[in-house]
C-alpha atoms as a PDB file:
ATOM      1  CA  UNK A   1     -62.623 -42.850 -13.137  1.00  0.00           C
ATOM      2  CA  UNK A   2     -66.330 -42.409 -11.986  1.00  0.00           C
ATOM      3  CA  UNK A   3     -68.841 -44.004 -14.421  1.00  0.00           C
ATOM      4  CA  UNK A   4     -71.505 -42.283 -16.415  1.00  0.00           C
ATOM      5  CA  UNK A   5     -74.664 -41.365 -15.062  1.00  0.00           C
ATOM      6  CA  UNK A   6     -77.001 -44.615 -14.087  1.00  0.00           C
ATOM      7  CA  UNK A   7     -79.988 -44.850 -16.109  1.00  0.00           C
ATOM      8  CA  UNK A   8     -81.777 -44.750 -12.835  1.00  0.00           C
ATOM      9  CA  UNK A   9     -80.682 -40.713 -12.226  1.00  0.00           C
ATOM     10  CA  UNK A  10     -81.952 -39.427 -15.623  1.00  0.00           C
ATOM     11  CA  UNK A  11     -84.700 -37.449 -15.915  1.00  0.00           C
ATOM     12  CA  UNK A  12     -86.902 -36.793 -17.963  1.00  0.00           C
ATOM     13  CA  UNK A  13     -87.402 -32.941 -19.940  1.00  0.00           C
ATOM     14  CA  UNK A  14     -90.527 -31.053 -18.966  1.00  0.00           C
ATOM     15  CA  UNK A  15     -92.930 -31.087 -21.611  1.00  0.00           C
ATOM     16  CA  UNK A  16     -93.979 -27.079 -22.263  1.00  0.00           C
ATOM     17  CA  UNK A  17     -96.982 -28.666 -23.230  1.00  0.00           C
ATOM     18  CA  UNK A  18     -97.970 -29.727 -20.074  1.00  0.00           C
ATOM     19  CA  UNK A  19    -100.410 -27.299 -18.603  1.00  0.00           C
ATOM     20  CA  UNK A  20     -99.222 -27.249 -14.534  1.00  0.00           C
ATOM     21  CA  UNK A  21     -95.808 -27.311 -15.423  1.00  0.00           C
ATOM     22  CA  UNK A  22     -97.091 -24.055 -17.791  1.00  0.00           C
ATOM     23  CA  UNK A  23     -99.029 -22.592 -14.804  1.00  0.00           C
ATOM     24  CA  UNK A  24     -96.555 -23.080 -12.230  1.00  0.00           C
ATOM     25  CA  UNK A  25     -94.050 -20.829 -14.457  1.00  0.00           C
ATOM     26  CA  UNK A  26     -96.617 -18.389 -15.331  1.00  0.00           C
ATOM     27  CA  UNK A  27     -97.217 -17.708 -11.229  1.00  0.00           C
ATOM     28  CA  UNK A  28     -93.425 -17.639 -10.455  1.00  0.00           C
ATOM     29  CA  UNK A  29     -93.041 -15.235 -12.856  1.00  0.00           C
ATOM     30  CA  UNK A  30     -95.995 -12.755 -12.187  1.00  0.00           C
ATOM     31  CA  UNK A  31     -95.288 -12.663  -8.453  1.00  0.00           C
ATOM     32  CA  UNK A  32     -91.307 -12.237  -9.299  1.00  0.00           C
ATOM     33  CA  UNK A  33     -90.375 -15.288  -7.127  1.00  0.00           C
ATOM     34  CA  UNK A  34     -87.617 -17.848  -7.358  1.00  0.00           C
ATOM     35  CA  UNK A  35     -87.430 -21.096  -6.314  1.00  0.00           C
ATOM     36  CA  UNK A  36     -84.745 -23.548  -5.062  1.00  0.00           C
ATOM     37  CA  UNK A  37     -85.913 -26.123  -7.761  1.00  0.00           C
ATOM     38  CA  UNK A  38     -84.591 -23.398 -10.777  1.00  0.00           C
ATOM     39  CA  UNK A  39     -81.480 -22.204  -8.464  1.00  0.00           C
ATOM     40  CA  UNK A  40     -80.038 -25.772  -7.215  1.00  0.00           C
ATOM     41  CA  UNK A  41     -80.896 -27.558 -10.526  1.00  0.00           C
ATOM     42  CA  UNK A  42     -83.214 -29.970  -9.047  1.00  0.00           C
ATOM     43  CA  UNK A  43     -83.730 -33.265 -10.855  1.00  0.00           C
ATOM     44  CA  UNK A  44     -87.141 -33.365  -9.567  1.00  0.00           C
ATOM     45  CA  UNK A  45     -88.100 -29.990 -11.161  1.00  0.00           C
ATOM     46  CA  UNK A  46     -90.247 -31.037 -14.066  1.00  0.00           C
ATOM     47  CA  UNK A  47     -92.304 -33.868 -11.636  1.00  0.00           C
ATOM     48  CA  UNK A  48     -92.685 -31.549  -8.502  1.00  0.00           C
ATOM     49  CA  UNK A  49     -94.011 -28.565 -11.442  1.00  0.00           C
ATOM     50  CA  UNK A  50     -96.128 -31.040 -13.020  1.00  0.00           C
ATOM     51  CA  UNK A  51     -98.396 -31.533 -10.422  1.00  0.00           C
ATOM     52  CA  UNK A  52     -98.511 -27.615  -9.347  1.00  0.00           C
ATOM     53  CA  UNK A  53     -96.143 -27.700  -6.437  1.00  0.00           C
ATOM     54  CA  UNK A  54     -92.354 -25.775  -6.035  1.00  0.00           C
ATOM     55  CA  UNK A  55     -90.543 -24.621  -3.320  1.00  0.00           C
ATOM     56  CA  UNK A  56     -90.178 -21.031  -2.600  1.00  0.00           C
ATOM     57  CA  UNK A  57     -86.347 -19.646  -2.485  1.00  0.00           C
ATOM     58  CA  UNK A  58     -86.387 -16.152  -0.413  1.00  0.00           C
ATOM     59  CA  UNK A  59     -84.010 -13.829   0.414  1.00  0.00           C
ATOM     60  CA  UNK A  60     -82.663 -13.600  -3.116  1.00  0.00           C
ATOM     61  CA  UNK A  61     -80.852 -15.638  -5.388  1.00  0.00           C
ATOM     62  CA  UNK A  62     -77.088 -15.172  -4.285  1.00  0.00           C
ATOM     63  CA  UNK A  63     -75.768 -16.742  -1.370  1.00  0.00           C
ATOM     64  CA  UNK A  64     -72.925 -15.376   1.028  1.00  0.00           C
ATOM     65  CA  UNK A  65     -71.668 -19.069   1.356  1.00  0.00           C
ATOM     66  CA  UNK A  66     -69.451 -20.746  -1.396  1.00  0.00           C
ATOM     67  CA  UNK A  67     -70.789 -24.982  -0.327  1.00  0.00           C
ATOM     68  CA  UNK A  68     -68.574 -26.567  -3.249  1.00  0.00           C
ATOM     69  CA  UNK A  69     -71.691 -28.967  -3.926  1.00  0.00           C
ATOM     70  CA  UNK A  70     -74.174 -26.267  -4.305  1.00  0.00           C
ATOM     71  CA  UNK A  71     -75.328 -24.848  -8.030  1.00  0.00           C
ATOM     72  CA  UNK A  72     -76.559 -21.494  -6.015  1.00  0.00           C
ATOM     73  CA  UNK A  73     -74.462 -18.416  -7.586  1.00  0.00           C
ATOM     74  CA  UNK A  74     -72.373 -17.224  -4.502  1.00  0.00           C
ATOM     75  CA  UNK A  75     -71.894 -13.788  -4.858  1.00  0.00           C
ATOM     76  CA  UNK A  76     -72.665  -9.805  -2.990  1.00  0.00           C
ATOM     77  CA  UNK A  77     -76.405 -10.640  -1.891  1.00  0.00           C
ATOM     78  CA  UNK A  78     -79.170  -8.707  -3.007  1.00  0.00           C
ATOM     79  CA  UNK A  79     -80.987  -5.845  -0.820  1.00  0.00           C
ATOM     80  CA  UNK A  80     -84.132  -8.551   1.288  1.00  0.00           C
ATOM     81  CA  UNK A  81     -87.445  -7.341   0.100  1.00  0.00           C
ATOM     82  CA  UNK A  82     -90.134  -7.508   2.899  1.00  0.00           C
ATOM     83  CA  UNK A  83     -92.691  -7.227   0.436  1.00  0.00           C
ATOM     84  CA  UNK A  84     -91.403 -10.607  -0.933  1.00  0.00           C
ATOM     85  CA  UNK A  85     -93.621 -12.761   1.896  1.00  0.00           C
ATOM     86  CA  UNK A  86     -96.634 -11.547   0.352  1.00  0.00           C
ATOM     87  CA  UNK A  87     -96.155 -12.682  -3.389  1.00  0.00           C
ATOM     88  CA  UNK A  88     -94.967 -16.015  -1.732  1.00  0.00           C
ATOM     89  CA  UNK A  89     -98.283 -15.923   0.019  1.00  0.00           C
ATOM     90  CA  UNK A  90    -100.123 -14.876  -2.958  1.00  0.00           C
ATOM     91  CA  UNK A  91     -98.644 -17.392  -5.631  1.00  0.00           C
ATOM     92  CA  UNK A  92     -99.594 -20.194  -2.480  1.00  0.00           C
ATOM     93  CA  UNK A  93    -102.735 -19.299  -2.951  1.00  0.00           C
ATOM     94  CA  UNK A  94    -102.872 -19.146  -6.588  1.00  0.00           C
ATOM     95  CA  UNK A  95    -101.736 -22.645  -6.619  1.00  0.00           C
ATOM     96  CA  UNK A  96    -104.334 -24.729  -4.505  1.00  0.00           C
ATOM     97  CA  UNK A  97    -101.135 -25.654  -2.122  1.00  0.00           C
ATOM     98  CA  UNK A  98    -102.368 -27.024   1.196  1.00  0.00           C
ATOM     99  CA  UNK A  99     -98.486 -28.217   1.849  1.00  0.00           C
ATOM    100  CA  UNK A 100     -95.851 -25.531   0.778  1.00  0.00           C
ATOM    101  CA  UNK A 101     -92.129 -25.281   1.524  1.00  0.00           C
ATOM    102  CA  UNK A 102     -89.878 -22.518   1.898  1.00  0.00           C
ATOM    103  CA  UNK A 103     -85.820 -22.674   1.756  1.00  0.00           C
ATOM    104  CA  UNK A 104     -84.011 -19.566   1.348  1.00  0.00           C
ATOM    105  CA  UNK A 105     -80.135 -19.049   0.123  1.00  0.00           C
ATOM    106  CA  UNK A 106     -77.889 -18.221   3.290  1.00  0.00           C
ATOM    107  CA  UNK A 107     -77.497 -14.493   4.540  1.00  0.00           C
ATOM    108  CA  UNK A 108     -74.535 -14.244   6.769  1.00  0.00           C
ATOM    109  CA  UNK A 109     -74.895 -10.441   6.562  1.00  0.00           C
ATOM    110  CA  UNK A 110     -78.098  -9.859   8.302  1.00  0.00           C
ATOM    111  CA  UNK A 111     -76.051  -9.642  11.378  1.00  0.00           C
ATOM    112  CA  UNK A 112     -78.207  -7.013  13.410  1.00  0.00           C
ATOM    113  CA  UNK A 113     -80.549  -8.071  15.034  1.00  0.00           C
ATOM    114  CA  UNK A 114     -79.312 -11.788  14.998  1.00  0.00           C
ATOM    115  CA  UNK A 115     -81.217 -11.732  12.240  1.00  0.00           C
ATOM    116  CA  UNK A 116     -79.837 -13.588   9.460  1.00  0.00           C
ATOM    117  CA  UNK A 117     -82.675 -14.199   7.430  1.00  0.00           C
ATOM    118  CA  UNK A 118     -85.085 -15.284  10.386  1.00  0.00           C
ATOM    119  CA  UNK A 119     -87.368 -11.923   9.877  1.00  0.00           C
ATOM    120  CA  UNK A 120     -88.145 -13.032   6.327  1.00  0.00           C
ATOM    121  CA  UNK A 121     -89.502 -16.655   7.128  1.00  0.00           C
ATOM    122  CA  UNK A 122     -91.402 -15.147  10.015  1.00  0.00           C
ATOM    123  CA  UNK A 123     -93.119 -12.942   7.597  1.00  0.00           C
ATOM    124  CA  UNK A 124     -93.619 -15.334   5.071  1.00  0.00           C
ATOM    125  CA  UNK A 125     -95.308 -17.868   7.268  1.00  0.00           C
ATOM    126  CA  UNK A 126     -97.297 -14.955   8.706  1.00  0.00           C
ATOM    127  CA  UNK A 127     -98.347 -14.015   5.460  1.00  0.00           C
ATOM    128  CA  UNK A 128     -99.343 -17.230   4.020  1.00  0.00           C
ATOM    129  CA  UNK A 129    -101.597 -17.737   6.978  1.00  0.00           C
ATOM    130  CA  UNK A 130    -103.419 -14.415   6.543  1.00  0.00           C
ATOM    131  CA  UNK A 131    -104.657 -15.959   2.916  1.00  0.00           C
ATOM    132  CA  UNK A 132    -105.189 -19.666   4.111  1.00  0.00           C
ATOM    133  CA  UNK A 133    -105.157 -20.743   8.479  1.00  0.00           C
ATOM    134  CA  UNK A 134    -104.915 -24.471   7.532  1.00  0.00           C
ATOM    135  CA  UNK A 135    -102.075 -24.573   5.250  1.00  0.00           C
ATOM    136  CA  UNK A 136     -99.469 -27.141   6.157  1.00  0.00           C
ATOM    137  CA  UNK A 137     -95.729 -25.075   6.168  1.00  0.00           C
ATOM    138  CA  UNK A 138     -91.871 -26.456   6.404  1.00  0.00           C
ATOM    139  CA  UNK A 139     -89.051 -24.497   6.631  1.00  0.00           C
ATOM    140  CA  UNK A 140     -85.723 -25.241   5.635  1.00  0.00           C
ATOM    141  CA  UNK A 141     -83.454 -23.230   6.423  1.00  0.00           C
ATOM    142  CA  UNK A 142     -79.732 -22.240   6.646  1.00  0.00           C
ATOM    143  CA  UNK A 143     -77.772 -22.498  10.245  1.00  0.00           C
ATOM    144  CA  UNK A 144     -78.579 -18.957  11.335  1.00  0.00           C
ATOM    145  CA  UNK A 145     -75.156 -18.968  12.746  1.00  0.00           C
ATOM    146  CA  UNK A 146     -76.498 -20.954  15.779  1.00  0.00           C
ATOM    147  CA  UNK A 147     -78.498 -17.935  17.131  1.00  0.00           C
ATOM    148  CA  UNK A 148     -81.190 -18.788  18.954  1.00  0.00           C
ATOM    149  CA  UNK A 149     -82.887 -15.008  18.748  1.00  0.00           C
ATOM    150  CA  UNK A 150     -82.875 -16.212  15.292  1.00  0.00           C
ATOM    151  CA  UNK A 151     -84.500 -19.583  15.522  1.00  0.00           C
ATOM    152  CA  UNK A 152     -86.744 -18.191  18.222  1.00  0.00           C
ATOM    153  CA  UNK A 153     -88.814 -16.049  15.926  1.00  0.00           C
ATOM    154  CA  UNK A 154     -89.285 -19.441  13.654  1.00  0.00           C
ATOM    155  CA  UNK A 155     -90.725 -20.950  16.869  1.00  0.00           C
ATOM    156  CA  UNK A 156     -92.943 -18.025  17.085  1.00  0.00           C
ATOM    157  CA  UNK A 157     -94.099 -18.538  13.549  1.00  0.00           C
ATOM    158  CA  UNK A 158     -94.949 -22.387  13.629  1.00  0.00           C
ATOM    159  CA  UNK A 159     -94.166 -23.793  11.020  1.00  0.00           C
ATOM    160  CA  UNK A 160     -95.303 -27.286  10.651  1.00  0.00           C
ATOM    161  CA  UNK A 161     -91.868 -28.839  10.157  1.00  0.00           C
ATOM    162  CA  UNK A 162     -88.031 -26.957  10.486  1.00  0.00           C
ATOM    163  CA  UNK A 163     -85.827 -28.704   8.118  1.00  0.00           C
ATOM    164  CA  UNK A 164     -82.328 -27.892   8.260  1.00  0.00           C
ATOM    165  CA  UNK A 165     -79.523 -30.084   6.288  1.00  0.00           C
ATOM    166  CA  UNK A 166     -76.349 -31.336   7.419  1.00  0.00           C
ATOM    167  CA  UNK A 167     -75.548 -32.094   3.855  1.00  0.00           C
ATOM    168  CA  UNK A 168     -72.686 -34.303   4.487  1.00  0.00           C
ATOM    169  CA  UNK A 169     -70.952 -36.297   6.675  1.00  0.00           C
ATOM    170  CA  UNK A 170     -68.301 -34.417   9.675  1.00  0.00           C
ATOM    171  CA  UNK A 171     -64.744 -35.471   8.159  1.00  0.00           C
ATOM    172  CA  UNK A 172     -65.863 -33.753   4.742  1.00  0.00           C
ATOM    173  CA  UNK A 173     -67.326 -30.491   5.856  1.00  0.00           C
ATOM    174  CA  UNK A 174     -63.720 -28.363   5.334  1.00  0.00           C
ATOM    175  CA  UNK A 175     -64.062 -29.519   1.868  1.00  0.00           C
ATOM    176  CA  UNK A 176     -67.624 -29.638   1.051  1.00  0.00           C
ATOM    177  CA  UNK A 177     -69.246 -26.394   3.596  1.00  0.00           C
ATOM    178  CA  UNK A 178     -65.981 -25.059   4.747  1.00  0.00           C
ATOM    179  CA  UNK A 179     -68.801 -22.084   5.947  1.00  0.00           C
ATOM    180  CA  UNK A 180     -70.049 -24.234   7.873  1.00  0.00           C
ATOM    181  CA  UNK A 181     -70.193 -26.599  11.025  1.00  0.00           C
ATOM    182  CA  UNK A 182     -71.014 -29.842  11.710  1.00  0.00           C
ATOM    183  CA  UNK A 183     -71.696 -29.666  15.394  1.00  0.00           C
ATOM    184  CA  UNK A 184     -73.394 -26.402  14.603  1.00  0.00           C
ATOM    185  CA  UNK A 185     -76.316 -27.557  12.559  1.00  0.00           C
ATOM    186  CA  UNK A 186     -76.775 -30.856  14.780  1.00  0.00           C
ATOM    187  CA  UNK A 187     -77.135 -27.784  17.875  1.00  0.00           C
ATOM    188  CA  UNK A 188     -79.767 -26.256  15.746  1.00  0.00           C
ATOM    189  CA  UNK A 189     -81.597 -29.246  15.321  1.00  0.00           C
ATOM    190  CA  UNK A 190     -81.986 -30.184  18.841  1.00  0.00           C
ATOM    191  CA  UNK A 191     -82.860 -26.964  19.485  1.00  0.00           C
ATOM    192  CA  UNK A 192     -85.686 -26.700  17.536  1.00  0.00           C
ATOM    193  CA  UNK A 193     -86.849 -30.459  18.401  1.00  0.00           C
ATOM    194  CA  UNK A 194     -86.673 -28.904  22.264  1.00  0.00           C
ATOM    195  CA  UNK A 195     -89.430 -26.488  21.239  1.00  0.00           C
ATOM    196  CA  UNK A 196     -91.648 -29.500  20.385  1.00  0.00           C
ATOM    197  CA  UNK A 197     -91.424 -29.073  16.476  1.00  0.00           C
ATOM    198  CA  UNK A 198     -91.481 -31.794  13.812  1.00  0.00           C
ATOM    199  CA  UNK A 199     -87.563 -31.988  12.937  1.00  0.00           C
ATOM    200  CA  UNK A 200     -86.041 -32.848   9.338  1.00  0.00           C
ATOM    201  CA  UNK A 201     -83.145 -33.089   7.614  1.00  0.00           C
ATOM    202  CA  UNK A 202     -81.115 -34.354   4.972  1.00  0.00           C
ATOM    203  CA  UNK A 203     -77.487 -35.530   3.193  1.00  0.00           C
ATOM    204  CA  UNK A 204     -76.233 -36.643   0.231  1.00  0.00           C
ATOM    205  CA  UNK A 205     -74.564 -39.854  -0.704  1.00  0.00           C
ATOM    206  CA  UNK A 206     -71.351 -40.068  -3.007  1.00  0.00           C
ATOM    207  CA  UNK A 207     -69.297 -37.088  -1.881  1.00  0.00           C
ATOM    208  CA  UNK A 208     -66.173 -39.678  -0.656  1.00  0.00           C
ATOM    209  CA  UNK A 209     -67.900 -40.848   2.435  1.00  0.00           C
ATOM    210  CA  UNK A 210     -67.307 -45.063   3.814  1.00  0.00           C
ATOM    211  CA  UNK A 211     -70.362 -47.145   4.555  1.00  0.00           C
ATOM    212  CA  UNK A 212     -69.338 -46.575   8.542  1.00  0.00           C
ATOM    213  CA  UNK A 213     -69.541 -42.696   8.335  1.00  0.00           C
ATOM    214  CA  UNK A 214     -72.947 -42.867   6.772  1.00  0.00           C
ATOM    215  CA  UNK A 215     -74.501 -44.956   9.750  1.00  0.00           C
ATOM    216  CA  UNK A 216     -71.964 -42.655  12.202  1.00  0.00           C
ATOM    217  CA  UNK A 217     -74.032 -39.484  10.489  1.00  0.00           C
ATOM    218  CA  UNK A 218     -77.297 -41.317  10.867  1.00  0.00           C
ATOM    219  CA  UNK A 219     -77.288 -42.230  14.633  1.00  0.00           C
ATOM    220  CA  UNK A 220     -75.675 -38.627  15.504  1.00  0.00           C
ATOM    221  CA  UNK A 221     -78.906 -37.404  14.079  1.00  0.00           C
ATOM    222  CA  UNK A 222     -80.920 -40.260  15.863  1.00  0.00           C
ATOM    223  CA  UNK A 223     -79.445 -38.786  19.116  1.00  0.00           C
ATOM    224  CA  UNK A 224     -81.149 -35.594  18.569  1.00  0.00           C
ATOM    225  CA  UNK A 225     -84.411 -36.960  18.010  1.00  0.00           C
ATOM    226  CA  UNK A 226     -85.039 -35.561  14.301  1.00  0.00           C
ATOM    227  CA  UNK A 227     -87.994 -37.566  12.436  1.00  0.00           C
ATOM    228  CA  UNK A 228     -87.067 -36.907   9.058  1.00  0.00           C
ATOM    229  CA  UNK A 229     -83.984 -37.370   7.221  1.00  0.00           C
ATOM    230  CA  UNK A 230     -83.827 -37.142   3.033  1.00  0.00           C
ATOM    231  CA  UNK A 231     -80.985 -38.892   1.494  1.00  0.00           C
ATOM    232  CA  UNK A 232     -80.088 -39.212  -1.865  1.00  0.00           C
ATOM    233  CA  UNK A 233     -76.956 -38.779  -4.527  1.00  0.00           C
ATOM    234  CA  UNK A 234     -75.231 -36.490  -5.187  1.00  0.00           C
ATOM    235  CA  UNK A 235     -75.149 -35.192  -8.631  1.00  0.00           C
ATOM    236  CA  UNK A 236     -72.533 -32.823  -9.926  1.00  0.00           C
ATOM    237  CA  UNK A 237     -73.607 -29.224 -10.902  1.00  0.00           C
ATOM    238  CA  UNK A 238     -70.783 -28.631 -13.043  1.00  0.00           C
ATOM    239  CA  UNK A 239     -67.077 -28.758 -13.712  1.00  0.00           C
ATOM    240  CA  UNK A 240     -66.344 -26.252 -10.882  1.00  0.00           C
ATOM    241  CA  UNK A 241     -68.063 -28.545  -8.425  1.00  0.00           C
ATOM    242  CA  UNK A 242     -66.678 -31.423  -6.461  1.00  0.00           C
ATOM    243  CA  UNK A 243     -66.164 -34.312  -8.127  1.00  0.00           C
ATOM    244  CA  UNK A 244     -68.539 -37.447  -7.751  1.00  0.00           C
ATOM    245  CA  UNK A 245     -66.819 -40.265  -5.824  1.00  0.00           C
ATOM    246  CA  UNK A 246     -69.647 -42.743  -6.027  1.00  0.00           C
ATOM    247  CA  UNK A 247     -72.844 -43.337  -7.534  1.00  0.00           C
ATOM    248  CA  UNK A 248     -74.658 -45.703  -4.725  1.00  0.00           C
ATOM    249  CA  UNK A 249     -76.635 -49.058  -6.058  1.00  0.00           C
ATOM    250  CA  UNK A 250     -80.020 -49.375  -5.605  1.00  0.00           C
ATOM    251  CA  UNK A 251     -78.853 -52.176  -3.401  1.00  0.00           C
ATOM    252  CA  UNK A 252     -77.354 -49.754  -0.921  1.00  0.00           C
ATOM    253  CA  UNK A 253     -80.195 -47.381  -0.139  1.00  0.00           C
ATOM    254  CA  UNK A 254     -81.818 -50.483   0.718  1.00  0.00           C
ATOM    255  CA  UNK A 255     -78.952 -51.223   3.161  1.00  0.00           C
ATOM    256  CA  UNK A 256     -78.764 -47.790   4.431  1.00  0.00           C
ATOM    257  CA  UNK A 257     -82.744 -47.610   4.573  1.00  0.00           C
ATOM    258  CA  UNK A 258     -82.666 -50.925   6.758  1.00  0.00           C
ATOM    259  CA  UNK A 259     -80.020 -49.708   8.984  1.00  0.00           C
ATOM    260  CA  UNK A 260     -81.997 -46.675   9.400  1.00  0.00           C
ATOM    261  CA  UNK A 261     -85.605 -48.901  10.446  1.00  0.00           C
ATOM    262  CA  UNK A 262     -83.858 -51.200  12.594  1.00  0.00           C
ATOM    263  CA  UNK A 263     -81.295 -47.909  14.963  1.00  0.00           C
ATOM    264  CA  UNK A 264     -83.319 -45.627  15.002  1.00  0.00           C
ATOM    265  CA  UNK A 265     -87.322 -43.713  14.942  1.00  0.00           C
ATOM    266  CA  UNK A 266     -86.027 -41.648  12.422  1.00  0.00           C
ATOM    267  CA  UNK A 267     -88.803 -41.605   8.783  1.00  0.00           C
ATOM    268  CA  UNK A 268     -86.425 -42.469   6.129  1.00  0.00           C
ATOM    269  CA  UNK A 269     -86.907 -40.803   2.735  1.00  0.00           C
ATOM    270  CA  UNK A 270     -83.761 -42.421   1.093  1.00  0.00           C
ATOM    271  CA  UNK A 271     -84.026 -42.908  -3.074  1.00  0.00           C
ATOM    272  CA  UNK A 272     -80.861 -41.706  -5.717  1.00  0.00           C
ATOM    273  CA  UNK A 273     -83.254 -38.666  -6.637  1.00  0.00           C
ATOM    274  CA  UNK A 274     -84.483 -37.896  -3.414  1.00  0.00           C
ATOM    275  CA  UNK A 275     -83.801 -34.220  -2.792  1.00  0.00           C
ATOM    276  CA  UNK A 276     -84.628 -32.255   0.713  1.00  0.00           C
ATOM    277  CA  UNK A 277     -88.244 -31.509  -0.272  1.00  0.00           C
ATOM    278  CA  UNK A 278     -88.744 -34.835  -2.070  1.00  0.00           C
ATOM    279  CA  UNK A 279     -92.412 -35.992  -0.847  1.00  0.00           C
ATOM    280  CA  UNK A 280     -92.182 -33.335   1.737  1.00  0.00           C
ATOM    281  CA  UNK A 281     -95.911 -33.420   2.114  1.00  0.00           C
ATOM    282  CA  UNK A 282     -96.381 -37.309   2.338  1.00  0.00           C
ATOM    283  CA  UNK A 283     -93.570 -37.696   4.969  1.00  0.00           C
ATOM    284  CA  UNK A 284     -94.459 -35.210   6.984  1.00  0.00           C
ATOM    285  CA  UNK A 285     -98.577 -36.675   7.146  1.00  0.00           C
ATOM    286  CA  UNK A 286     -96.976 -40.316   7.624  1.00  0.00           C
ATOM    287  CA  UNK A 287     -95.357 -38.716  10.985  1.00  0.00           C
ATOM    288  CA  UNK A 288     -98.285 -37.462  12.524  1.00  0.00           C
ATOM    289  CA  UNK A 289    -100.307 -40.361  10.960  1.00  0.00           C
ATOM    290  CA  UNK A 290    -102.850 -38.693   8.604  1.00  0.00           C
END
């Protein structure tokens, strides 16, 4: 039987008191946005809204995928407003963000136009650059089902980083993204890289995976060249979710994190909370060295 919770993956609850984390809300709300941080149940929720910062979920809140890890509600997705890149632009603005990250739930059902999505984030990133030319912008985004057309317009739009996650390690991925391919995402990744953007991605720890497997994942990514990887635990939504395996030591995310330094150029963001837009804006300026 898997122990309780470690005292070192509690969290604390948001104080309503607390003015940003007040303000934050307030702009979600007015411009009728969600955000990844609500939908996923991120443990870092309460720090990233205390100091004015979330990440933007577009493309609705329902996704046509069913990842058995994943708190997002799978279920018939919801009509894409257009109109939606603009109140993502406008609550960016409204919060004084000069870094801002955008993830979106998966559409499988945009088929024409290979679009899948990739309209939306062009938008959006078109948008936000309309209000403010020097804003800093990652993507992270869903496989697009490998299309290029698709991940061509995101090259088109620019976006500082593209952040894609292969969640998981190969051997797991008919149990954990049966929706989804391993081989596929790593394709994605190297395309993008190709096209001389900042690459990113991330995986969680505690899903059944051996020591071994973990470094395999890690130099498959080093192979394609990607400069960020976020790596943290796994935490389990809820009783319909897979079951935790492990919960890693402190001691091993310094093992993985040295492994990491010493095979590869890859920036390691690796702590039990660390989440795929975890210090987003701090990794991505110790990269380019700002």
């Amino acid at each position: 039987m898997i122990k309780r919770l470690p005292d070192y993956l509690k969290t604390k609850i948001a104080s309503l008191d607390n003015k940003n984390y007040k303000k934050v809300r307030e702009i979600l709300s007015k411009n009728g946005l969600n955000t990844v941080c609500d939908g996923a149940r991120c443990p870092n929720k309460c720090e990233c809204y205390s100091n004015q910062t979330a990440t933007f979920l577009i493309l609705g809140k329902t996704c046509t995928r069913n990842c058995a890890f994943c708190n997002i509600s799978s279920d018939k997705p919801q009509k894409v407003d257009l109109n939606e890149a603009k109140r993502v632009a406008n609550a960016v603005l409204e919060l004084g963000l000069d870094y801002c990250v955008i993830t979106s739930v998966t559409r499988d059902d945009l088929v024409l136009e290979d679009d899948f999505g990739s309209i939306l984030y062009q938008k959006t990133i078109e948008e936000i650059r309309k209000l403010k030319k020097d804003i800093e912008i990652e993507v992270l985004t869903p496989d697009f089902k490998g299309s290029k057309t698709a991940l061509d317009r995101i090259v088109k739009a620019s976006p500082e980083v593209f952040n894609h996650n292969i969640e998981t390690i190969k051997r797991l991925y008919p149990r954990a993204r049966q929706m989804a391919d391993y081989d596929c995402s790593l394709e994605v990744l190297k395309y993008m890289k190709s096209n001389n953007i900042i690459t990113k991605s991330g995986f969680m720890l505690g899903l059944g995976e051996s020591l071994d497997e973990i470094f395999d994942l890690i130099l498959d990514l080093n192979k394609i060249k990607l400069d960020i990887v976020t790596i943290g635990q796994y935490i389990r939504p809820s009783k319909e979710h897979l079951e935790v395996q492990k919960y890693y030591s402190l001691e091993e995310y310094s093992q993985i994190e040295d492994f990491i330094k010493k095979n590869t150029k890859i920036y390691p963001v690796i702590a039990p909370l660390a989440r795929s837009s975890y210090k987003a804006k701090e990794s991505y300026r110790a990269i380019i060295g700002s």
